[in-house]
PDB file of N, CA and C in Angstrom:
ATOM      1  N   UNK A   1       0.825  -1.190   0.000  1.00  0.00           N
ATOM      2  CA  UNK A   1       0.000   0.000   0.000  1.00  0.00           C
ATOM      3  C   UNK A   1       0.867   1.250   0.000  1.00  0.00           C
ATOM      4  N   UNK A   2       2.006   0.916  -0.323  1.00  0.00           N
ATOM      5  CA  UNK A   2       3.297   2.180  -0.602  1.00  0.00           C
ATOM      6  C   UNK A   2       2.565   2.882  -1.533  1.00  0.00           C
ATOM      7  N   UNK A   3       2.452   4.438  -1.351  1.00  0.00           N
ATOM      8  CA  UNK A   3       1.929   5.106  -2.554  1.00  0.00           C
ATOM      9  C   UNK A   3       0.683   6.060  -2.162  1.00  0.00           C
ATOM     10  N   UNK A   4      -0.108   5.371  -1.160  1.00  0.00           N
ATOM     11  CA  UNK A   4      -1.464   5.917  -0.209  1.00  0.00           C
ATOM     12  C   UNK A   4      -0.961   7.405   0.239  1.00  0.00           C
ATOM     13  N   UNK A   5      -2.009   8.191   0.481  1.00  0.00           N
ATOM     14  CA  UNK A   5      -2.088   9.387   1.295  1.00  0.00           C
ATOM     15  C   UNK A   5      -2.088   8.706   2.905  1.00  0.00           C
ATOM     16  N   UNK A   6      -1.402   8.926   3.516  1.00  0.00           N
ATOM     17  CA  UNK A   6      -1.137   9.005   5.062  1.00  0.00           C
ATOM     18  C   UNK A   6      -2.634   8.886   6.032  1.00  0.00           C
ATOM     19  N   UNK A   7      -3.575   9.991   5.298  1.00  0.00           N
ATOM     20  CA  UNK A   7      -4.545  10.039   5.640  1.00  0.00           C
ATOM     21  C   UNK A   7      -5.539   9.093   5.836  1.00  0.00           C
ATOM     22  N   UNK A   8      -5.616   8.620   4.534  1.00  0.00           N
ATOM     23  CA  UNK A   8      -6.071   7.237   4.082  1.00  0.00           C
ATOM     24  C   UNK A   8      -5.606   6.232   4.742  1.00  0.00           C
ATOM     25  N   UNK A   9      -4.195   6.098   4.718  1.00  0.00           N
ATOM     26  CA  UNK A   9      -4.362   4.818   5.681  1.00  0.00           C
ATOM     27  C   UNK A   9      -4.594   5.008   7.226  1.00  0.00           C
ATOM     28  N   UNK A  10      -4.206   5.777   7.755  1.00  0.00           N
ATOM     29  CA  UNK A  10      -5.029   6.402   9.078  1.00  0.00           C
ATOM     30  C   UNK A  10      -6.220   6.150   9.299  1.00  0.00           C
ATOM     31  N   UNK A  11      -7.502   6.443   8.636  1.00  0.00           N
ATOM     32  CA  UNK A  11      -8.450   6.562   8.477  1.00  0.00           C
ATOM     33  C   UNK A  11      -8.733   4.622   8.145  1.00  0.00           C
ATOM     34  N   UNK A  12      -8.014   4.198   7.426  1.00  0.00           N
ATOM     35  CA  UNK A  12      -8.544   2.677   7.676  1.00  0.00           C
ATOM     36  C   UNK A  12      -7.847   1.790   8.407  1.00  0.00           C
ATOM     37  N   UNK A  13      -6.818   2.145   9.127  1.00  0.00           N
ATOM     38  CA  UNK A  13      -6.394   1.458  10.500  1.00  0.00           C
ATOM     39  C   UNK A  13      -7.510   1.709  11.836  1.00  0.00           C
ATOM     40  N   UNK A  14      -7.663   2.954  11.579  1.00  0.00           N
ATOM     41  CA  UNK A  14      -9.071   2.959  12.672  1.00  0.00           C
ATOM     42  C   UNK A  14     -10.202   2.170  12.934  1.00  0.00           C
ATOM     43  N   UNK A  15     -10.428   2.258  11.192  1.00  0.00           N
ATOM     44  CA  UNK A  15     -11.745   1.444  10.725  1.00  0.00           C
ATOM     45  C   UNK A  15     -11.742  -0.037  10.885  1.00  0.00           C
ATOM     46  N   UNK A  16     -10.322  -0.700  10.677  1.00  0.00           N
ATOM     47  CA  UNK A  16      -9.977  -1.716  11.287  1.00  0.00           C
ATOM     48  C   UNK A  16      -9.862  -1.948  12.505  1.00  0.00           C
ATOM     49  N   UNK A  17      -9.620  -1.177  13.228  1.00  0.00           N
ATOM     50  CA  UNK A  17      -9.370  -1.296  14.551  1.00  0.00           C
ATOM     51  C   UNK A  17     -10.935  -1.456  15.509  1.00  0.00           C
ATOM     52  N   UNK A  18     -12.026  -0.420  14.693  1.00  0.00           N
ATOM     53  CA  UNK A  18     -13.064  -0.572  15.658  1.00  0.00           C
ATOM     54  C   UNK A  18     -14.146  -1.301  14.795  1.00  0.00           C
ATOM     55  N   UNK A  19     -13.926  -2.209  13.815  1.00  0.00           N
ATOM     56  CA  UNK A  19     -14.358  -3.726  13.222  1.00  0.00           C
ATOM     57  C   UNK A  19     -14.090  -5.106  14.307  1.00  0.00           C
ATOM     58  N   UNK A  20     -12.808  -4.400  14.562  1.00  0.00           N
ATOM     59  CA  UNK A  20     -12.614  -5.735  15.104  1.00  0.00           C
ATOM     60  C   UNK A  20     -13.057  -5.770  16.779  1.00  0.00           C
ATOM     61  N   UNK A  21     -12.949  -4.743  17.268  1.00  0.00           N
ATOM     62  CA  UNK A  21     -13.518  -5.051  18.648  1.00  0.00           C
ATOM     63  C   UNK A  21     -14.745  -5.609  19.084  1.00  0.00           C
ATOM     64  N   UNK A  22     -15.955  -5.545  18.248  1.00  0.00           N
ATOM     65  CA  UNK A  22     -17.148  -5.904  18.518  1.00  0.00           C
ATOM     66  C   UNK A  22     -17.158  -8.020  17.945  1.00  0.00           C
ATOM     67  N   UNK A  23     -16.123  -8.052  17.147  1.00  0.00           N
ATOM     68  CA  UNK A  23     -15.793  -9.521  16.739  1.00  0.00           C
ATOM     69  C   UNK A  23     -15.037 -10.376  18.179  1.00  0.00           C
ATOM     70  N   UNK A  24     -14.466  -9.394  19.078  1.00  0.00           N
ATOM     71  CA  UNK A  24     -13.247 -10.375  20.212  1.00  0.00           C
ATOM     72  C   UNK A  24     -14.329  -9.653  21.187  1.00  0.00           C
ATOM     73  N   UNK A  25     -15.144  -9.391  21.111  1.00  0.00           N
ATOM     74  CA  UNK A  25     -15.458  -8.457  22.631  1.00  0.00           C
ATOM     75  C   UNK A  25     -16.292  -9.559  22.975  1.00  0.00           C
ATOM     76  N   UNK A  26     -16.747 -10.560  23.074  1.00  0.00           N
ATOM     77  CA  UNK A  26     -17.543 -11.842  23.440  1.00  0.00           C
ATOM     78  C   UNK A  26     -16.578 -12.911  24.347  1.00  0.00           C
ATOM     79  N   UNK A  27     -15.775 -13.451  23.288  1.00  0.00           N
ATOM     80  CA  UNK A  27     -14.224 -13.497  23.713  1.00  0.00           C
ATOM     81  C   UNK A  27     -13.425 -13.258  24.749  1.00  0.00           C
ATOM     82  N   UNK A  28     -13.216 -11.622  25.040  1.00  0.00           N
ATOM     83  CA  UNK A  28     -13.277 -10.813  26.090  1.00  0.00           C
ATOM     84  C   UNK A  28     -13.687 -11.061  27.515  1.00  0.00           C
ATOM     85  N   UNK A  29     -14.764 -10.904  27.320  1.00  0.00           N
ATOM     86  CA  UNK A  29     -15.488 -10.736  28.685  1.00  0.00           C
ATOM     87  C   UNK A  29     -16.242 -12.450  29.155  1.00  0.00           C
ATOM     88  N   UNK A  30     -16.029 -13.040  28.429  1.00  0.00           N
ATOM     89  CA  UNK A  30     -16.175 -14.433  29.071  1.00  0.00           C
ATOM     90  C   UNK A  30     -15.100 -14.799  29.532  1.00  0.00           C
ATOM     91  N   UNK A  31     -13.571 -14.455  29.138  1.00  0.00           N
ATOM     92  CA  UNK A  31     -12.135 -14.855  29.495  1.00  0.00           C
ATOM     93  C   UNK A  31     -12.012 -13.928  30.925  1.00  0.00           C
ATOM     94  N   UNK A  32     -12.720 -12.886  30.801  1.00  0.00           N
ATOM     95  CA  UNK A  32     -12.469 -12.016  31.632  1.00  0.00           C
ATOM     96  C   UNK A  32     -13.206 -12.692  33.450  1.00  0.00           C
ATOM     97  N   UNK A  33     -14.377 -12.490  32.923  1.00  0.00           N
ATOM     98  CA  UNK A  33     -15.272 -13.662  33.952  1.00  0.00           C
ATOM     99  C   UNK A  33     -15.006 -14.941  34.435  1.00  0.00           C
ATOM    100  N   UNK A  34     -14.490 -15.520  33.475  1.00  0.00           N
ATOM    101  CA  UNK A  34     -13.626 -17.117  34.028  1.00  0.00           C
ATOM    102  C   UNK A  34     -12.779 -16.542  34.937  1.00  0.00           C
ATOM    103  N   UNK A  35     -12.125 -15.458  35.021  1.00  0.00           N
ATOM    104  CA  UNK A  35     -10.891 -15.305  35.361  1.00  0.00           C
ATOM    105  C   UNK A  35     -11.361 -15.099  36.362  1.00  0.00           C
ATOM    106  N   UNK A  36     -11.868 -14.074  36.611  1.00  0.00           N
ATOM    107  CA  UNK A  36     -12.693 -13.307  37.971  1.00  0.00           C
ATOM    108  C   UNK A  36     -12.965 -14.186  39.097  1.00  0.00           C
ATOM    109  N   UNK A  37     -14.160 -15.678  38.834  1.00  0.00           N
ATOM    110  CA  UNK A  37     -14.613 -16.243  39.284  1.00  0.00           C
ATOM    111  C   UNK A  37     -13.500 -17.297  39.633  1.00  0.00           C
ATOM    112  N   UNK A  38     -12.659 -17.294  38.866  1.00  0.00           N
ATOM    113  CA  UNK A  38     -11.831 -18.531  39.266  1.00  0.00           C
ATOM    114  C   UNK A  38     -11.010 -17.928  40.893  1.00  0.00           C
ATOM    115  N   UNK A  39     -10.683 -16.511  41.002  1.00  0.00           N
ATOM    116  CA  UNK A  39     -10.408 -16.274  41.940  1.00  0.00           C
ATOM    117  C   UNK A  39     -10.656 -15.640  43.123  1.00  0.00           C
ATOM    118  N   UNK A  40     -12.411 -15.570  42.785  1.00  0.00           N
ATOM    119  CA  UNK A  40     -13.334 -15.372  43.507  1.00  0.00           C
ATOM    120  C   UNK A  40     -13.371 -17.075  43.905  1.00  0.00           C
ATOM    121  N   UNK A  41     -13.472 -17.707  43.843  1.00  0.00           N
ATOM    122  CA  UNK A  41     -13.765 -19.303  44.477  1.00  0.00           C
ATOM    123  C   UNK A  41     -12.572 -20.020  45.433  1.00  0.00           C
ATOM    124  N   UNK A  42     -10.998 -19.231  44.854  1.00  0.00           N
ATOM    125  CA  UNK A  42      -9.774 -19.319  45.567  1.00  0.00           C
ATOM    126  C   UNK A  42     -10.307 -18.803  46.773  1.00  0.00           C
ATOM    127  N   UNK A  43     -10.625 -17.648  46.921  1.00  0.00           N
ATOM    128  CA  UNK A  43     -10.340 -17.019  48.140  1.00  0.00           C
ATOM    129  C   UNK A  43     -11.864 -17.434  49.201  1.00  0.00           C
ATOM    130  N   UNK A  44     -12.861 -17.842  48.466  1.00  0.00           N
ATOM    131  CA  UNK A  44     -13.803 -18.462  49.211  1.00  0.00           C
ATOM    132  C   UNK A  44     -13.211 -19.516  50.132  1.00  0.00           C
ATOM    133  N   UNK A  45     -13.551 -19.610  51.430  1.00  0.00           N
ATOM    134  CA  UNK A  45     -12.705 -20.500  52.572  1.00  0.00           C
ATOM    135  C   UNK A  45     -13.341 -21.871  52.284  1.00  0.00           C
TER     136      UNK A  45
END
């Protein structure tokens, strides 16, 4: 993509960038919750 206005690719690294969050954000917050709970149950006596 040598050759692009700066702008342009700016403008679609973003666009990439906030495509992909709504694709891992499921992903996310279930890894996130395993995690949580796993050490929420450690510290339960």
């Amino acid at each position: 993509m040598q050759g692009q206005p700066w702008l342009e690719m700016l403008l679609f690294g973003i666009a990439l960038a906030v495509a992909v969050v709504p694709e891992a954000l499921p992903a996310v917050v279930t890894i996130s919750l395993a995690i949580g709970v796993r050490g929420w149950h450690a510290a339960t006596p």
